[in-house]
Protein backbone atom coordinates (compact mmCIF):
# COMPACT_ATOMS: atom_id res chain seq x y z
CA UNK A 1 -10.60 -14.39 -38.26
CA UNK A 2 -10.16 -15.52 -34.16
CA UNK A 3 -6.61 -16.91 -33.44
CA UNK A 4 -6.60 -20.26 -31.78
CA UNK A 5 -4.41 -22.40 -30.49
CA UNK A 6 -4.15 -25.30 -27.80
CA UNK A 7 -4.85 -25.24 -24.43
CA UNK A 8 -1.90 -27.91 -23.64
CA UNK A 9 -3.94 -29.32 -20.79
CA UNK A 10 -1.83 -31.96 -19.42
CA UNK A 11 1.20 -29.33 -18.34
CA UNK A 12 2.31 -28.44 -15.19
CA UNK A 13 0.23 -26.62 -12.80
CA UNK A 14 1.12 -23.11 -12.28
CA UNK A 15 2.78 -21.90 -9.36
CA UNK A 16 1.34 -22.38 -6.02
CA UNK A 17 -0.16 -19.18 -4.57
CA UNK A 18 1.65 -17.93 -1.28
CA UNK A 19 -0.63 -16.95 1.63
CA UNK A 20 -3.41 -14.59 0.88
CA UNK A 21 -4.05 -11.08 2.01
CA UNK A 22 -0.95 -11.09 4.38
CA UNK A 23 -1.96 -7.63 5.71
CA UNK A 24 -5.08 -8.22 6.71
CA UNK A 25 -6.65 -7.00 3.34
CA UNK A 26 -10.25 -7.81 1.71
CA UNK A 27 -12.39 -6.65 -1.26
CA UNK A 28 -15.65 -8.11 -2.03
CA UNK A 29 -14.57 -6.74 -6.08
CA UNK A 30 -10.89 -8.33 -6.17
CA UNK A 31 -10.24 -10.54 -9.04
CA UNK A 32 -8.45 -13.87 -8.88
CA UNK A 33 -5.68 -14.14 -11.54
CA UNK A 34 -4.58 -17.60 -13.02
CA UNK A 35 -1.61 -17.51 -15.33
CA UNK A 36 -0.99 -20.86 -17.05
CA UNK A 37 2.21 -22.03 -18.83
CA UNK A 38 2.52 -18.24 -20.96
CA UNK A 39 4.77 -17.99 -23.49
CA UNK A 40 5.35 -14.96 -26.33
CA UNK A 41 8.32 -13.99 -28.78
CA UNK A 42 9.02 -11.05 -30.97
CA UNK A 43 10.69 -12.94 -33.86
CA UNK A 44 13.57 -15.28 -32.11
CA UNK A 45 13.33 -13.41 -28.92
CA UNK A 46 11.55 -14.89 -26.35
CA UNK A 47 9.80 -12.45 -23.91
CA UNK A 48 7.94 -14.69 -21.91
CA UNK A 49 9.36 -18.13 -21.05
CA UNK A 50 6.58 -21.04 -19.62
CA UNK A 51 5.30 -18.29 -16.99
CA UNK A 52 2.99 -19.55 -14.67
CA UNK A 53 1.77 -17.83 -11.59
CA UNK A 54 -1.33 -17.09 -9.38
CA UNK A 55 -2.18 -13.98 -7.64
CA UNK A 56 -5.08 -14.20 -5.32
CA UNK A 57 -7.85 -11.67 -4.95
CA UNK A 58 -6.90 -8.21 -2.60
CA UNK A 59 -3.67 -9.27 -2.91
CA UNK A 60 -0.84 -6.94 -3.54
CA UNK A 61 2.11 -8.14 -6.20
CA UNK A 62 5.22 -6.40 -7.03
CA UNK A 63 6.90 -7.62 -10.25
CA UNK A 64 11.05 -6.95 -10.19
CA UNK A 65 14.03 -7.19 -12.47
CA UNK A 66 16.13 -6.26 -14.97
CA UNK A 67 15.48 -4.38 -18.24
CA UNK A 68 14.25 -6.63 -21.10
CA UNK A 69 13.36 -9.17 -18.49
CA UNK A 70 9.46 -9.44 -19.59
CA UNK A 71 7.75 -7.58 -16.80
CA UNK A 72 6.10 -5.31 -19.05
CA UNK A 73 5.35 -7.68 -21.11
CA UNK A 74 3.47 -10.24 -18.51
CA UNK A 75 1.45 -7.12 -17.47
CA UNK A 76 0.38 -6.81 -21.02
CA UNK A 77 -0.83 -9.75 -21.67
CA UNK A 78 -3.06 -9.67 -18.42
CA UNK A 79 -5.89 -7.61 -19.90
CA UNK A 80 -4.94 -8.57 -23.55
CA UNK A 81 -2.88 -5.74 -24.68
CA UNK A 82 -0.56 -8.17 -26.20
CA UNK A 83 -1.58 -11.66 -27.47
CA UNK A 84 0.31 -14.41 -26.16
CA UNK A 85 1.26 -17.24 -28.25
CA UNK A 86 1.17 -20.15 -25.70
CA UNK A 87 -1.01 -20.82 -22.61
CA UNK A 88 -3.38 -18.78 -20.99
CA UNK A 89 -4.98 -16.18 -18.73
CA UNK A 90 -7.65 -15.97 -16.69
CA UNK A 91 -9.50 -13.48 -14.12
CA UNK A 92 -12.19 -15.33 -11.67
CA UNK A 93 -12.17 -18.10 -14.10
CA UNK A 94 -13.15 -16.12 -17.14
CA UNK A 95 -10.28 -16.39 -20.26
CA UNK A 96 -8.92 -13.10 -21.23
CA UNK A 97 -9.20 -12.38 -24.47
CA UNK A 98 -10.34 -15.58 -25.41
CA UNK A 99 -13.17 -18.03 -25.61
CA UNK A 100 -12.90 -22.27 -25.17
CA UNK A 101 -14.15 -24.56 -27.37
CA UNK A 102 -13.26 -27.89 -26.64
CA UNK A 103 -8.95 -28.02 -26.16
CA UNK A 104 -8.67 -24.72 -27.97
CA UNK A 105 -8.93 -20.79 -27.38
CA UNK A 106 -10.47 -18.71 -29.94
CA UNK A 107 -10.00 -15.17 -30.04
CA UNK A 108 -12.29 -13.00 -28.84
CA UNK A 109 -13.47 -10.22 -31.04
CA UNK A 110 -12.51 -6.48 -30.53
CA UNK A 111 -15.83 -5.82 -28.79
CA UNK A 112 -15.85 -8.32 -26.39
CA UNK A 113 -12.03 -7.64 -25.59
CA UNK A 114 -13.04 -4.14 -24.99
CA UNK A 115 -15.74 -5.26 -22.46
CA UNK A 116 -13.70 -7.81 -20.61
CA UNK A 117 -10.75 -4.64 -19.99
CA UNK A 118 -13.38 -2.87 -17.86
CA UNK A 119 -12.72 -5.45 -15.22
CA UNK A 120 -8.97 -4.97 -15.79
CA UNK A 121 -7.92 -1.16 -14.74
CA UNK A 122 -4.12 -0.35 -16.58
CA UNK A 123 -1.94 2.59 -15.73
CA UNK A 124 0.99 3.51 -17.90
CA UNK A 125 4.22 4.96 -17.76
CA UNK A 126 3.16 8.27 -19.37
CA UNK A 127 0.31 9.07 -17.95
CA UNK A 128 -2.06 8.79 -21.47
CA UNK A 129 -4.69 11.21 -20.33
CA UNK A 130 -6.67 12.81 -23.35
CA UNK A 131 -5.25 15.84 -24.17
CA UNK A 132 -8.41 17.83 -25.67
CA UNK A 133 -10.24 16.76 -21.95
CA UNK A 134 -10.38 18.29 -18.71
CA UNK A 135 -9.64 15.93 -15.95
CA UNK A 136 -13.17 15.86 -14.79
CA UNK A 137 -14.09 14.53 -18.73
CA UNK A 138 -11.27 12.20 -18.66
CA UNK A 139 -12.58 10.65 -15.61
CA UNK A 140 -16.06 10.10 -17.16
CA UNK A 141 -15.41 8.97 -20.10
CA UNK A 142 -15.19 5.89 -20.21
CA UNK A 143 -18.25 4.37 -17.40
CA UNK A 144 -20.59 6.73 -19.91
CA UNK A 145 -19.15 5.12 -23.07
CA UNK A 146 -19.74 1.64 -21.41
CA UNK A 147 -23.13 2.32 -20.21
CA UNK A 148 -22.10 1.81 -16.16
CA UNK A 149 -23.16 5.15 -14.87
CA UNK A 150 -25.24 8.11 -16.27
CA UNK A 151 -23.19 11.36 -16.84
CA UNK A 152 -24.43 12.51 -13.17
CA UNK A 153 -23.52 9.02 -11.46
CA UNK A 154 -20.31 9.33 -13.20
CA UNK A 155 -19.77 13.11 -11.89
CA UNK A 156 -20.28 11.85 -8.78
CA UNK A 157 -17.83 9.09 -8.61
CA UNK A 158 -15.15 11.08 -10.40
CA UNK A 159 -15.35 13.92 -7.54
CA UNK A 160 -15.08 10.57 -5.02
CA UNK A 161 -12.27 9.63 -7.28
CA UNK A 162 -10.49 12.83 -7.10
CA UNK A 163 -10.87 12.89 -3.15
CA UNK A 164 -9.27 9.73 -3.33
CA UNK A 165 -6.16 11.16 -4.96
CA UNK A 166 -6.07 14.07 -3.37
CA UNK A 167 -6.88 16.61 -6.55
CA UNK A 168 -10.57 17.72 -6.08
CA UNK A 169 -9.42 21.11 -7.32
CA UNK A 170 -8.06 20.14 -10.56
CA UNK A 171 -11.36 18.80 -11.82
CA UNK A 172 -11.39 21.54 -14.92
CA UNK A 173 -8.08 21.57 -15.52
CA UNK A 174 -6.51 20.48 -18.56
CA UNK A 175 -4.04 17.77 -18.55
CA UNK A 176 -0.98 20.22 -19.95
CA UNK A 177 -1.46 22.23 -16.57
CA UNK A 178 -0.38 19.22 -14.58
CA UNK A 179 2.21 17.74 -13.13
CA UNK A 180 3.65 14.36 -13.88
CA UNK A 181 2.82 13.59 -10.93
CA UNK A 182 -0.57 15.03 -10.87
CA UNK A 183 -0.85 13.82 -14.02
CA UNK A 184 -0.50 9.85 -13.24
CA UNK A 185 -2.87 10.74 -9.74
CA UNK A 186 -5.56 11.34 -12.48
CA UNK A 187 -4.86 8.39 -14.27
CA UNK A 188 -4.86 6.51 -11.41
CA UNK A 189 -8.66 7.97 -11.14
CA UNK A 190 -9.16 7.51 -14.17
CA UNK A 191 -8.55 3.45 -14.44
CA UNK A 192 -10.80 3.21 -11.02
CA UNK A 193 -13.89 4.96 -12.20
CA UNK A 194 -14.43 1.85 -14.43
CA UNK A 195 -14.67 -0.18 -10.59
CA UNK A 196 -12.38 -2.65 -11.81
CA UNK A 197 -11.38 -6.24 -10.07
CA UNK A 198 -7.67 -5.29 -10.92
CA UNK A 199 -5.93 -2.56 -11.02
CA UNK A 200 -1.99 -3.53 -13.26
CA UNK A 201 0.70 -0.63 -13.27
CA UNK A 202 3.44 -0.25 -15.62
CA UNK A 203 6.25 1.44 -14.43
CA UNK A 204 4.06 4.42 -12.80
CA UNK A 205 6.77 6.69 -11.02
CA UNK A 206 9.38 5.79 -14.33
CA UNK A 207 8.57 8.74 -15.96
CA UNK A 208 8.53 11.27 -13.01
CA UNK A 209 11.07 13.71 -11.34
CA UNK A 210 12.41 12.13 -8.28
CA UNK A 211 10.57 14.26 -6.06
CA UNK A 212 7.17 13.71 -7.57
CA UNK A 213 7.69 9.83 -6.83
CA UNK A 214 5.96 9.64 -3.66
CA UNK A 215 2.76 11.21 -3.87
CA UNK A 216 1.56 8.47 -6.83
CA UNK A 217 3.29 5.80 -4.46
CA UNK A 218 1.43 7.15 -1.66
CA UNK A 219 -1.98 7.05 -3.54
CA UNK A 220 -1.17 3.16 -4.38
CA UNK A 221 -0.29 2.43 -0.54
CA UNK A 222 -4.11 3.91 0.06
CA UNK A 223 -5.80 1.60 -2.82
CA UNK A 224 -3.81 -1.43 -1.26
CA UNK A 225 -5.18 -0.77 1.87
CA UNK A 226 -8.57 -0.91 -0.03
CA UNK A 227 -7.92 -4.82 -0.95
CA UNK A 228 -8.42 -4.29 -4.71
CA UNK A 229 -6.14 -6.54 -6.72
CA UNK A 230 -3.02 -4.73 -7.59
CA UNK A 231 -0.08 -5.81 -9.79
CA UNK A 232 3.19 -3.24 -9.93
CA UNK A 233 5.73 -3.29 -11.88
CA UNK A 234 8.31 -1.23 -10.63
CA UNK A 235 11.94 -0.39 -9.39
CA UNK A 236 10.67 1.12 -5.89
CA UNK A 237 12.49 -1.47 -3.54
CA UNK A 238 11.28 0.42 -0.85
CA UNK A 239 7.87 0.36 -1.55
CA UNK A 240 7.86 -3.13 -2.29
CA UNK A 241 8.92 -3.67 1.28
CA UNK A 242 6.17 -1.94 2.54
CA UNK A 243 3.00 -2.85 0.74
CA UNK A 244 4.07 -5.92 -1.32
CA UNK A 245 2.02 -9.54 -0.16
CA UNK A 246 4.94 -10.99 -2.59
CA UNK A 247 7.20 -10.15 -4.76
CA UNK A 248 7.82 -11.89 -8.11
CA UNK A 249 11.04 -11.52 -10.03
CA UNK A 250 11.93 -12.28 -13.23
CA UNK A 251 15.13 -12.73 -15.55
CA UNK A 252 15.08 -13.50 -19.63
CA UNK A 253 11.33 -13.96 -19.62
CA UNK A 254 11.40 -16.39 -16.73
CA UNK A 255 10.17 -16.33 -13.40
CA UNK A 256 12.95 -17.01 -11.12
CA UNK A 257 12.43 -16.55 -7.28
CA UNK A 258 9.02 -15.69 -5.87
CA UNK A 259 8.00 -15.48 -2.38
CA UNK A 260 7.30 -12.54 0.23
CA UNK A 261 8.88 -9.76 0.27
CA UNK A 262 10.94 -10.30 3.64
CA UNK A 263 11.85 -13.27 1.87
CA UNK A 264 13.14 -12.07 -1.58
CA UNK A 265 14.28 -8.38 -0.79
CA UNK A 266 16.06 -9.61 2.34
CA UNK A 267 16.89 -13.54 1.73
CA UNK A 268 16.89 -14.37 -1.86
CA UNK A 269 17.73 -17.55 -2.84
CA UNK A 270 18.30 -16.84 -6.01
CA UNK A 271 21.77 -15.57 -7.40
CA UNK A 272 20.33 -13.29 -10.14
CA UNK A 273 17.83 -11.62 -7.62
CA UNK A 274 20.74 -11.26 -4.86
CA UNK A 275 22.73 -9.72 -8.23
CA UNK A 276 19.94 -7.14 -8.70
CA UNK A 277 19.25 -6.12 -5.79
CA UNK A 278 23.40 -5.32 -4.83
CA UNK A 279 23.09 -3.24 -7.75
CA UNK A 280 19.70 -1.41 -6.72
CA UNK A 281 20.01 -1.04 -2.61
């Protein structure tokens, strides 16, 4: 049976965006995400607090703070991986995981959740290739299963894929011959071959050896020169600084200071983002 609940129509308006495409970037594919008055709790703990925030299309957004603050969480509920008990999402004006009827939002069934992620590319902290497929088959997977490219289009775009991250010459490898950092490149691929309006990342340099780090950073910088929509959570100051249209930070489910990221990295106004970043420059 679909979930539903209110749409609360009458709250607040969410945040209002800051200037778009900063660098100079554009995507004709770039998705438009509108996140309205979100709330979600595990039992009495509140991971998301009233979150409300809008993050224009070929825009780049870096997501900061502390442990437990609901980073991962937010990302989550973006393309539906977690359900949200309050409020709402929505990509080019289309709800995630949900259809309206009237004032409410009715869950959308498995299907149709699984059709709506294809716009919505997700990256993890560890990697998640399949195991018992080469990189080339983990690349084509998915745009075959979903009917967007034959198994020779698909080929094709997952060799364009693997130019793109640099590892043409791991296309029949297997995935236990990798890397971490090789590993996560491919996932990278992977979540693009699906030609997605936003690309969300979880944490993707957590699980690597320092000196792996920068090659998956370095394949981000190049898709945020592309002007797809990107969302990072991370703990890479540094490459906030340098590709980050704005940087959002967060504390106890709660969105606390947002603004560019001269603005919050160097000058934040907020005492709990000056407290972070002391501990993490």
């Amino acid at each position: 049976m679909s979930e539903a609940f209110d749409l609360f129509v009458n709250r607040p308006a969410p945040v209002a965006p800051q200037p778009v495409n900063s660098l100079g970037r554009r995507a004709q594919n770039a998705g438009r995400i509108e996140i309205s008055n979100l709330s979600k709790s595990y039992g009495i703990f509140k991971a998301l607090n009233d979150v409300s925030l809008t993050i224009e299309p070929g825009t780049v957004t870096v997501i900061l703070g502390p442990s437990g603050s609901g980073k991962s969480t937010l990302l989550r509920t973006i393309n539906h991986l977690e359900r949200v008990d309050e409020g709402f999402i929505q990509i080019d004006g289309e709800y995630v995981g949900y259809r309206r009827k009237g004032h409410k939002l009715y869950e959308l069934k498995e299907k149709a959740i699984l059709k709506q992620r294809i716009n919505c590319g997700y990256v993890f902290q560890n990697f998640n290739l399949f195991p018992h497929m080469t990189v080339l088959d983990n690349i084509i997977e998915a745009p075959i299963v979903h009917g967007l490219l034959n198994r020779k289009q698909a080929i094709e775009r997952a060799y364009e894929l693997l130019d793109t991250v640099g590892l043409r010459e791991k296309a029949n490898a297997w995935p236990r011959h990798l890397s971490g950092g090789q590993q996560q490149r491919i996932a990278i691929a992977r979540a693009l071959a699906l030609n997605p309006k936003v690309m969300l990342f979880d944490e993707p340099t957590s699980a690597l050896d320092p000196e792996l780090v920068g090659e998956v950073l370095d394949v981000i910088k190049k898709l945020a020169e592309s002007g797809v929509t990107l969302v990072v959570v991370t703990h890479e100051i540094g490459f906030a600084r340098q590709v980050a249209d704005r940087v959002v930070f967060m504390v106890e489910g709660a969105i606390v200071e947002t603004g560019s990221a001269a603005q919050v990295l160097d000058n934040p106004r907020h005492h709990r983002t000056r407290r972070f970043l002391e501990k993490v420059l």
